[in-house]
N, C-alpha and C. Protein backbone atom coordinates (compact mmCIF):
# COMPACT_ATOMS: atom_id res chain seq x y z
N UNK A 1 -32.77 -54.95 -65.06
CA UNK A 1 -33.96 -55.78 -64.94
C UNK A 1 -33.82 -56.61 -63.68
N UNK A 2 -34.99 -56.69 -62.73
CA UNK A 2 -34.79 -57.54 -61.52
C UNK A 2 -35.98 -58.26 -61.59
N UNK A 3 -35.56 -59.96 -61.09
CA UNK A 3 -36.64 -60.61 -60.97
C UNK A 3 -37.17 -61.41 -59.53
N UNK A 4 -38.27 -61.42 -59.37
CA UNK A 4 -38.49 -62.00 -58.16
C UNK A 4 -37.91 -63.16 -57.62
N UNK A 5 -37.62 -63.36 -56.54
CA UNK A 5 -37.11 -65.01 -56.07
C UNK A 5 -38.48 -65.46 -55.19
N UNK A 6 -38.52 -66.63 -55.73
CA UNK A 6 -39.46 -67.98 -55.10
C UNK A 6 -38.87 -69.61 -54.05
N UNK A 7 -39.53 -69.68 -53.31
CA UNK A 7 -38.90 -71.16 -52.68
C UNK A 7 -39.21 -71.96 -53.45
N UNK A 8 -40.00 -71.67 -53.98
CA UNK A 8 -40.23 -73.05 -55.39
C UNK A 8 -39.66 -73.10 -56.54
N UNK A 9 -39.61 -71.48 -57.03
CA UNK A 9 -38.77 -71.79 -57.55
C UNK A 9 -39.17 -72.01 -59.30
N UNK A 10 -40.35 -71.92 -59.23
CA UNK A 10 -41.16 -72.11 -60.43
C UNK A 10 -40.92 -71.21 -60.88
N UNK A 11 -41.00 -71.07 -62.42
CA UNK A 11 -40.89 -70.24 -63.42
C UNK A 11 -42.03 -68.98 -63.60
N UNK A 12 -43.21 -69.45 -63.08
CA UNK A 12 -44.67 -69.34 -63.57
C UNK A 12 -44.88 -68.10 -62.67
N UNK A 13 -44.14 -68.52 -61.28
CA UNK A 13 -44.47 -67.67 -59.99
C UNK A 13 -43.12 -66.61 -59.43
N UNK A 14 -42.42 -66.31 -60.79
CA UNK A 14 -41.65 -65.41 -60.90
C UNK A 14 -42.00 -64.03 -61.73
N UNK A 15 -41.22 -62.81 -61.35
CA UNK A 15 -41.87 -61.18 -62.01
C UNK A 15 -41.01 -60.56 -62.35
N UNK A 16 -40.75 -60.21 -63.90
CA UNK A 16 -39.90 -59.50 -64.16
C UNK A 16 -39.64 -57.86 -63.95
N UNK A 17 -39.27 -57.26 -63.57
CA UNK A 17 -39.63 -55.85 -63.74
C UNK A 17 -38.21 -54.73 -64.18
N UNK A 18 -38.21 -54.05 -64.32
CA UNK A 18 -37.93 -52.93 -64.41
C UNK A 18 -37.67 -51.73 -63.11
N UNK A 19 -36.96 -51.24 -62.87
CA UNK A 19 -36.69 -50.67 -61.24
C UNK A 19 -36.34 -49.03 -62.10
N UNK A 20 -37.70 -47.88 -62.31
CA UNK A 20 -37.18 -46.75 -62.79
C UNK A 20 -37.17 -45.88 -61.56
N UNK A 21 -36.16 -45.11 -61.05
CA UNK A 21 -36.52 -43.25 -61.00
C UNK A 21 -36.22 -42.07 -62.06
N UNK A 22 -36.72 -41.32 -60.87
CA UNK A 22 -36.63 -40.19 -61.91
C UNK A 22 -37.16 -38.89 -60.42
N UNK A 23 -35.56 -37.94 -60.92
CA UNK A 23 -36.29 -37.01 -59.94
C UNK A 23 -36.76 -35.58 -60.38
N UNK A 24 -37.60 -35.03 -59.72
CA UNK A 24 -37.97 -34.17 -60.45
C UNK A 24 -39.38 -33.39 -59.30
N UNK A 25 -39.03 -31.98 -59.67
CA UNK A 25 -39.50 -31.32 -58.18
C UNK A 25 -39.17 -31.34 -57.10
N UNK A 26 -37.51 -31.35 -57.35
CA UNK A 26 -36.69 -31.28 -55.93
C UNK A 26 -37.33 -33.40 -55.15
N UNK A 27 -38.04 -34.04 -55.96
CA UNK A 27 -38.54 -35.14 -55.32
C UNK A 27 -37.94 -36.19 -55.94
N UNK A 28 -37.12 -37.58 -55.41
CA UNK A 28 -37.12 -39.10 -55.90
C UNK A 28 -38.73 -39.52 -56.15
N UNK A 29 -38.61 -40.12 -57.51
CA UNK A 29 -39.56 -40.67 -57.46
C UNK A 29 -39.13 -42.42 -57.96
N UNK A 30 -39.83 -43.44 -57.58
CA UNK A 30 -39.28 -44.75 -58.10
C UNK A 30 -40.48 -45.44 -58.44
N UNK A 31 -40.30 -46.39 -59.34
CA UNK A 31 -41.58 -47.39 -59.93
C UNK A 31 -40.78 -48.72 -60.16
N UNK A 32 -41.60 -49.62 -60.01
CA UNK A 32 -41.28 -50.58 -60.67
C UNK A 32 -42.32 -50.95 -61.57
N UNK A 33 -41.95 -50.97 -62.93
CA UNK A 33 -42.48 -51.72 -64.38
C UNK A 33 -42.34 -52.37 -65.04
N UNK A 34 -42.96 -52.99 -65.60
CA UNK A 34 -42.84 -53.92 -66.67
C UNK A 34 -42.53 -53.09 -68.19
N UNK A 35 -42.86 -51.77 -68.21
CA UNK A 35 -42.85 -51.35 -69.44
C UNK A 35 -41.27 -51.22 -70.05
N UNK A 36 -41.50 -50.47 -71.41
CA UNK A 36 -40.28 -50.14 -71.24
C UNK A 36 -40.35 -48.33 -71.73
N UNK A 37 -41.06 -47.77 -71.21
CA UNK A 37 -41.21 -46.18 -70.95
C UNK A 37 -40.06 -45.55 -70.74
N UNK A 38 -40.06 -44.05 -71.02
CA UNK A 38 -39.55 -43.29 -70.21
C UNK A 38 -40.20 -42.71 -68.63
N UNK A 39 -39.05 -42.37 -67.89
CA UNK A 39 -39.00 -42.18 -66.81
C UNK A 39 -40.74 -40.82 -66.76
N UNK A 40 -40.30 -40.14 -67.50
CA UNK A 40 -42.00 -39.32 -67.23
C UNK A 40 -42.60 -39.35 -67.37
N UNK A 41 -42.78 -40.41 -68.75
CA UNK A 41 -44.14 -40.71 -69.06
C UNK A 41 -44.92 -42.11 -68.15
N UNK A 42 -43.92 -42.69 -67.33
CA UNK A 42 -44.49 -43.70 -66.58
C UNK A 42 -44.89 -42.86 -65.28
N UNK A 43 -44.26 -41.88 -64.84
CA UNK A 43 -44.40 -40.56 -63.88
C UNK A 43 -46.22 -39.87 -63.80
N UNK A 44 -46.18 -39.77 -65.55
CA UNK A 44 -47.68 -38.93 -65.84
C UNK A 44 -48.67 -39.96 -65.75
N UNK A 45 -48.49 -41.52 -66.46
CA UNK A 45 -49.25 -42.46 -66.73
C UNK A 45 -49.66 -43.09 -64.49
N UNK A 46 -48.73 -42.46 -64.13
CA UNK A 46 -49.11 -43.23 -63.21
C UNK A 46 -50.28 -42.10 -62.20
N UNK A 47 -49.38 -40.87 -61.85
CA UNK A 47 -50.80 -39.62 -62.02
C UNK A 47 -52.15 -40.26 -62.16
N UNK A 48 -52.50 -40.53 -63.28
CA UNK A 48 -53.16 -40.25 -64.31
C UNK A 48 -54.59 -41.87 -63.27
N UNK A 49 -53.47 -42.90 -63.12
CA UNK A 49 -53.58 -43.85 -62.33
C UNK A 49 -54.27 -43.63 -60.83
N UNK A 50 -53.36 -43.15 -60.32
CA UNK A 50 -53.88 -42.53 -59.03
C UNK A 50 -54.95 -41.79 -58.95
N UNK A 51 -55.05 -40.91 -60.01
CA UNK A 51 -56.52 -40.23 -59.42
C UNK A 51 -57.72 -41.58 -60.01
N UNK A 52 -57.60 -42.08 -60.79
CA UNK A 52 -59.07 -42.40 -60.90
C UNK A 52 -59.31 -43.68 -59.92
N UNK A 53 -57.47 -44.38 -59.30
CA UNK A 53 -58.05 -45.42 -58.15
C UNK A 53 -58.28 -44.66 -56.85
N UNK A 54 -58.51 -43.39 -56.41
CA UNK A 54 -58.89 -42.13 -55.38
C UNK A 54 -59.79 -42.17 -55.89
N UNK A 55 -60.52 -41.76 -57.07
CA UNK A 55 -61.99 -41.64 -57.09
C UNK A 55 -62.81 -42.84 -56.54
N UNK A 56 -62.67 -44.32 -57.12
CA UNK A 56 -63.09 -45.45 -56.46
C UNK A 56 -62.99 -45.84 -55.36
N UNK A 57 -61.96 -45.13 -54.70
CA UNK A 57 -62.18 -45.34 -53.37
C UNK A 57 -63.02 -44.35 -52.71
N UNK A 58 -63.49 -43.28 -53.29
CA UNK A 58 -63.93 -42.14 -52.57
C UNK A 58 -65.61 -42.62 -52.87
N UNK A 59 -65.95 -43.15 -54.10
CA UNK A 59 -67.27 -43.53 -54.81
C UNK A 59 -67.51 -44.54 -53.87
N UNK A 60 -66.52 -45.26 -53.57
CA UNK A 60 -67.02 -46.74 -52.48
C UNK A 60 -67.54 -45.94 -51.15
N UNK A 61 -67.14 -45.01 -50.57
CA UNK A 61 -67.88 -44.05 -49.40
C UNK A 61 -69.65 -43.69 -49.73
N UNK A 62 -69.66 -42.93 -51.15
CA UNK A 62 -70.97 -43.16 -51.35
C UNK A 62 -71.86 -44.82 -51.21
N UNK A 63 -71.58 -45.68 -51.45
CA UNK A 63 -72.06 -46.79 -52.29
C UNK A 63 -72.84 -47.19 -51.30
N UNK A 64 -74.00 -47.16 -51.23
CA UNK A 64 -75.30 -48.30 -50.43
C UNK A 64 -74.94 -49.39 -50.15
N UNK A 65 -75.12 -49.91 -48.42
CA UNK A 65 -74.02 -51.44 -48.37
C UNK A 65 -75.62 -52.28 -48.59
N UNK A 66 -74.75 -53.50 -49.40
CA UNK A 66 -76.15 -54.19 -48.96
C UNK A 66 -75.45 -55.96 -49.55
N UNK A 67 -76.17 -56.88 -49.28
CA UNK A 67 -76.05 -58.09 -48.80
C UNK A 67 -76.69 -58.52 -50.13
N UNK A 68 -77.39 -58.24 -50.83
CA UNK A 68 -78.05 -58.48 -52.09
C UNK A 68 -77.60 -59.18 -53.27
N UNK A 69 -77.70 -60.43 -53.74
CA UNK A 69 -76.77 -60.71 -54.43
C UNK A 69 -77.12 -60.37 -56.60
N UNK A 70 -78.36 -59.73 -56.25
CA UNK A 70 -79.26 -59.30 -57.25
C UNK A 70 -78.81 -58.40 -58.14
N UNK A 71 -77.79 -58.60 -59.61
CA UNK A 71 -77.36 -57.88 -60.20
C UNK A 71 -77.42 -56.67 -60.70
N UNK A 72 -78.49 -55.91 -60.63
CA UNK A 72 -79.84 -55.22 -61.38
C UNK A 72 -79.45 -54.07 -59.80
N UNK A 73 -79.43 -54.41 -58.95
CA UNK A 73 -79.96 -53.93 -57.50
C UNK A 73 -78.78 -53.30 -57.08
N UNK A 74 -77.24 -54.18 -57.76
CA UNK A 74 -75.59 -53.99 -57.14
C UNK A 74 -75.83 -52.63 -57.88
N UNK A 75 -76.05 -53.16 -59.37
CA UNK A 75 -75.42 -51.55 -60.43
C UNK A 75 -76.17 -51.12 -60.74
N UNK A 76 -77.51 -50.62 -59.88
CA UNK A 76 -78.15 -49.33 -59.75
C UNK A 76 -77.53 -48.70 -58.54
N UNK A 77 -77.14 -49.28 -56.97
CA UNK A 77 -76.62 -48.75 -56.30
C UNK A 77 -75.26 -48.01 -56.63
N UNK A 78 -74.06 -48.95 -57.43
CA UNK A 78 -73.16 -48.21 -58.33
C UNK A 78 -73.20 -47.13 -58.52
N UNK A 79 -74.50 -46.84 -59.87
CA UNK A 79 -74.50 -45.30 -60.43
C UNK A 79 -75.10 -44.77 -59.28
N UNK A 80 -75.91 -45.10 -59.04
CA UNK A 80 -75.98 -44.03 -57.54
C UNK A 80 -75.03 -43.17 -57.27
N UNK A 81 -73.99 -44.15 -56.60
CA UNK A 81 -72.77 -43.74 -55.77
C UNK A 81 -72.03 -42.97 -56.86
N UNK A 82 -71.50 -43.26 -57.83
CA UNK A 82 -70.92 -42.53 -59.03
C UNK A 82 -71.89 -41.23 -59.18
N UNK A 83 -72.97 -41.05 -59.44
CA UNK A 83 -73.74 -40.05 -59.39
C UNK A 83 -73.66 -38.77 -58.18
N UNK A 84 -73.91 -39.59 -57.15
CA UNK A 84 -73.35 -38.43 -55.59
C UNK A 84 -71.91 -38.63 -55.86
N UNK A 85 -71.15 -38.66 -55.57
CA UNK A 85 -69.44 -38.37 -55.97
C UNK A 85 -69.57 -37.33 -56.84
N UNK A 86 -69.83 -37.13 -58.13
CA UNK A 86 -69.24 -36.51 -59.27
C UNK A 86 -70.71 -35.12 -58.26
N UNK A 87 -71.55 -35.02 -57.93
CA UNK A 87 -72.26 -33.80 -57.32
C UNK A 87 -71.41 -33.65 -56.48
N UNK A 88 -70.85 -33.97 -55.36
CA UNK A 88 -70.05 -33.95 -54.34
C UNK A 88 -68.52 -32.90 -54.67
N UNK A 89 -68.14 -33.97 -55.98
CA UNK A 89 -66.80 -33.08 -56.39
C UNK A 89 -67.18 -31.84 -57.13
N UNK A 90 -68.37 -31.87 -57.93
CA UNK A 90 -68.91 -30.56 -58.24
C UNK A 90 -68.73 -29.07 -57.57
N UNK A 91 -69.72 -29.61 -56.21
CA UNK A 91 -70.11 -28.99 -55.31
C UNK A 91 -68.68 -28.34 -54.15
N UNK A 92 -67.80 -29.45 -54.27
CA UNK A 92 -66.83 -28.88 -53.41
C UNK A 92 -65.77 -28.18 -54.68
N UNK A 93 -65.89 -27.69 -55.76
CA UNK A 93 -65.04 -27.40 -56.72
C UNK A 93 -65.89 -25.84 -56.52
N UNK A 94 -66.88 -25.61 -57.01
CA UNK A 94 -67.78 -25.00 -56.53
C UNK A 94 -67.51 -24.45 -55.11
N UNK A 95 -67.59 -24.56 -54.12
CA UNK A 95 -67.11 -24.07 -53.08
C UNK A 95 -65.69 -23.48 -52.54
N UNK A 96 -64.79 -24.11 -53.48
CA UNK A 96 -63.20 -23.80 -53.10
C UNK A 96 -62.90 -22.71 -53.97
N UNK A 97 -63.67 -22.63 -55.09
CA UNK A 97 -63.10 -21.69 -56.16
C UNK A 97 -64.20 -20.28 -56.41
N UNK A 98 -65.21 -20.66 -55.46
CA UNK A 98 -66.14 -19.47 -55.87
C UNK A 98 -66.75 -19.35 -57.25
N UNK A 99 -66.00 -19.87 -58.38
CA UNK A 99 -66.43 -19.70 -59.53
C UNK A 99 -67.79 -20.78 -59.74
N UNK A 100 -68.72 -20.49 -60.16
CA UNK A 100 -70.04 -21.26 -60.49
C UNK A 100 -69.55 -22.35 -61.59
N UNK A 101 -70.09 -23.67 -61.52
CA UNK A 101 -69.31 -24.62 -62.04
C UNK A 101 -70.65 -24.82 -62.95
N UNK A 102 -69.36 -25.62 -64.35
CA UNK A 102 -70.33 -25.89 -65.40
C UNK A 102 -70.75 -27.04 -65.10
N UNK A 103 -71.77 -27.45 -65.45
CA UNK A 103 -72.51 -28.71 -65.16
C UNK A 103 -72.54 -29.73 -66.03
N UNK A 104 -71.56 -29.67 -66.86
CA UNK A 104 -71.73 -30.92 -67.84
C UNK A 104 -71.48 -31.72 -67.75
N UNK A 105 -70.41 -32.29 -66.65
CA UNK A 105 -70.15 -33.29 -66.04
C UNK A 105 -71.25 -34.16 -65.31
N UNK A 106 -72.50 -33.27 -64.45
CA UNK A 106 -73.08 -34.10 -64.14
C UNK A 106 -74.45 -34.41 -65.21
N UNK A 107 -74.51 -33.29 -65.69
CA UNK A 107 -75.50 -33.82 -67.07
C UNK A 107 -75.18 -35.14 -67.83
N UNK A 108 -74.17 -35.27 -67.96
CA UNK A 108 -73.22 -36.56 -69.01
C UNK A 108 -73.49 -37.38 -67.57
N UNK A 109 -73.09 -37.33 -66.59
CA UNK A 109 -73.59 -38.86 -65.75
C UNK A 109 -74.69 -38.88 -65.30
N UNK A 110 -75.47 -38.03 -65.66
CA UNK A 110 -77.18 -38.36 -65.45
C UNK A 110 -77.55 -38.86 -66.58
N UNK A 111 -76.97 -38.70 -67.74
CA UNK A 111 -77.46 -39.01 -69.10
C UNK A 111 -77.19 -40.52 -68.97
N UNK A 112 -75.77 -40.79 -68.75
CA UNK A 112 -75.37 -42.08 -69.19
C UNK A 112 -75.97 -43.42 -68.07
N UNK A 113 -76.25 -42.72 -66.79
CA UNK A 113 -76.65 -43.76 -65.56
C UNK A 113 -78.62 -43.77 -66.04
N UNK A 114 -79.31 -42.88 -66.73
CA UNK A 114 -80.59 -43.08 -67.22
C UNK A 114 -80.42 -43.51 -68.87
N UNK A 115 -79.63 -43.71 -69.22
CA UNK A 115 -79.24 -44.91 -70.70
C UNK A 115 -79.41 -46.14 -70.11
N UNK A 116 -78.66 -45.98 -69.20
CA UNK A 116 -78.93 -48.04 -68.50
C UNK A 116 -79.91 -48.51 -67.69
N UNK A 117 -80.84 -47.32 -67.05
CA UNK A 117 -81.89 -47.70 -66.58
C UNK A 117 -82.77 -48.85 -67.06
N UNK A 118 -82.51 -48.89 -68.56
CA UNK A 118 -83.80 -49.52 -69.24
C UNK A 118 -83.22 -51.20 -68.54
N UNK A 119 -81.86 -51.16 -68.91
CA UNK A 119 -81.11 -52.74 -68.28
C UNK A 119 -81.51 -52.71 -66.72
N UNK A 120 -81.82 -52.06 -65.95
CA UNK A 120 -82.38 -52.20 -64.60
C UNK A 120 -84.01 -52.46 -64.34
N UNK A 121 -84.51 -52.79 -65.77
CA UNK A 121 -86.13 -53.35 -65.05
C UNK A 121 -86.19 -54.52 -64.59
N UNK A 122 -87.15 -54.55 -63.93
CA UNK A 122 -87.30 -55.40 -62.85
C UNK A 122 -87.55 -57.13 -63.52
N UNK A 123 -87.13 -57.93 -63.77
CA UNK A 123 -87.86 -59.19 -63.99
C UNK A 123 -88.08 -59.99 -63.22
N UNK A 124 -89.59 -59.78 -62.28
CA UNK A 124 -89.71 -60.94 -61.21
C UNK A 124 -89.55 -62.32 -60.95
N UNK A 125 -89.15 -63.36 -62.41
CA UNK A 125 -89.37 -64.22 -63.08
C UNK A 125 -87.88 -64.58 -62.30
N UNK A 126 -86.79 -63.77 -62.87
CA UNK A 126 -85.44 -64.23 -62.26
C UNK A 126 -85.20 -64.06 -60.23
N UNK A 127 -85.97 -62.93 -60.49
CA UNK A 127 -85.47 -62.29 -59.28
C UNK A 127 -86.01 -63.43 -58.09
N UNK A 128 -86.89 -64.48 -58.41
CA UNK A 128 -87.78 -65.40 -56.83
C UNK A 128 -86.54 -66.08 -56.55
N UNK A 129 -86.85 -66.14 -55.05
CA UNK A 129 -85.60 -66.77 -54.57
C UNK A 129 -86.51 -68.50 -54.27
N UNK A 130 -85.77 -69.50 -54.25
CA UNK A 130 -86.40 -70.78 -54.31
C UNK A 130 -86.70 -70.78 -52.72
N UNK A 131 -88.46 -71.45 -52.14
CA UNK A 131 -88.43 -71.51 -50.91
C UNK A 131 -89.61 -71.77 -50.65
């Protein structure tokens, strides 16, 4: 177990962790955790990690920039962007493999981004800006 050092020295602003490897595929691999896992399953859990903070970064490429501070306006642009991504990865899955791709993936995020539509009507009442 290793813990952080502070100039202060405080208790509060110290981190305990855990220092695992584990090699495997001819590869070192190392983590530091808090858990108390085994070496592969913190290996898979972290996988598992990585792709979906790669998707958010890849969804932030789609995402409409805008200055707007209008809640309604942020997370319709959101599913947007979530919406082109998951066509995008479709489409290039689709293209690499030749095989015609099932579409249920984007059916299920067309379904679920027009479930919340109804939370995206407009209320002009909130939306005036004072002026």
């Amino acid at each position: 177990m290793y813990t952080t050092r502070t100039h202060k020295r405080r208790r509060g602003e110290q981190v305990s962790f855990r220092l695992v490897t584990l090699k495997d595929e001819g590869k070192l691999f190392v983590f530091a955790t808090n858990t108390n896992l085994k070496p592969r399953k913190i290996r898979k859990l972290f996988r598992k990690r990585w792709g979906i903070e790669t998707s958010f970064r890849m969804i932030r490429k789609f995402h409409a920039k805008t200055t707007s501070k209008l809640y309604r306006l942020r997370t319709l642009y959101f599913y947007m962007a979530v919406m082109l991504y998951n066509l995008w990865v479709l489409l290039n899955y689709k293209h690499e493999t030749g095989i015609p791709v099932y579409t249920l993936k984007l059916h299920i995020t067309l379904s679920l981004v027009l479930s919340f539509l109804p939370d995206l009507e407009v209320d002009h009442t909130q939306d005036k800006q004072p002026g």
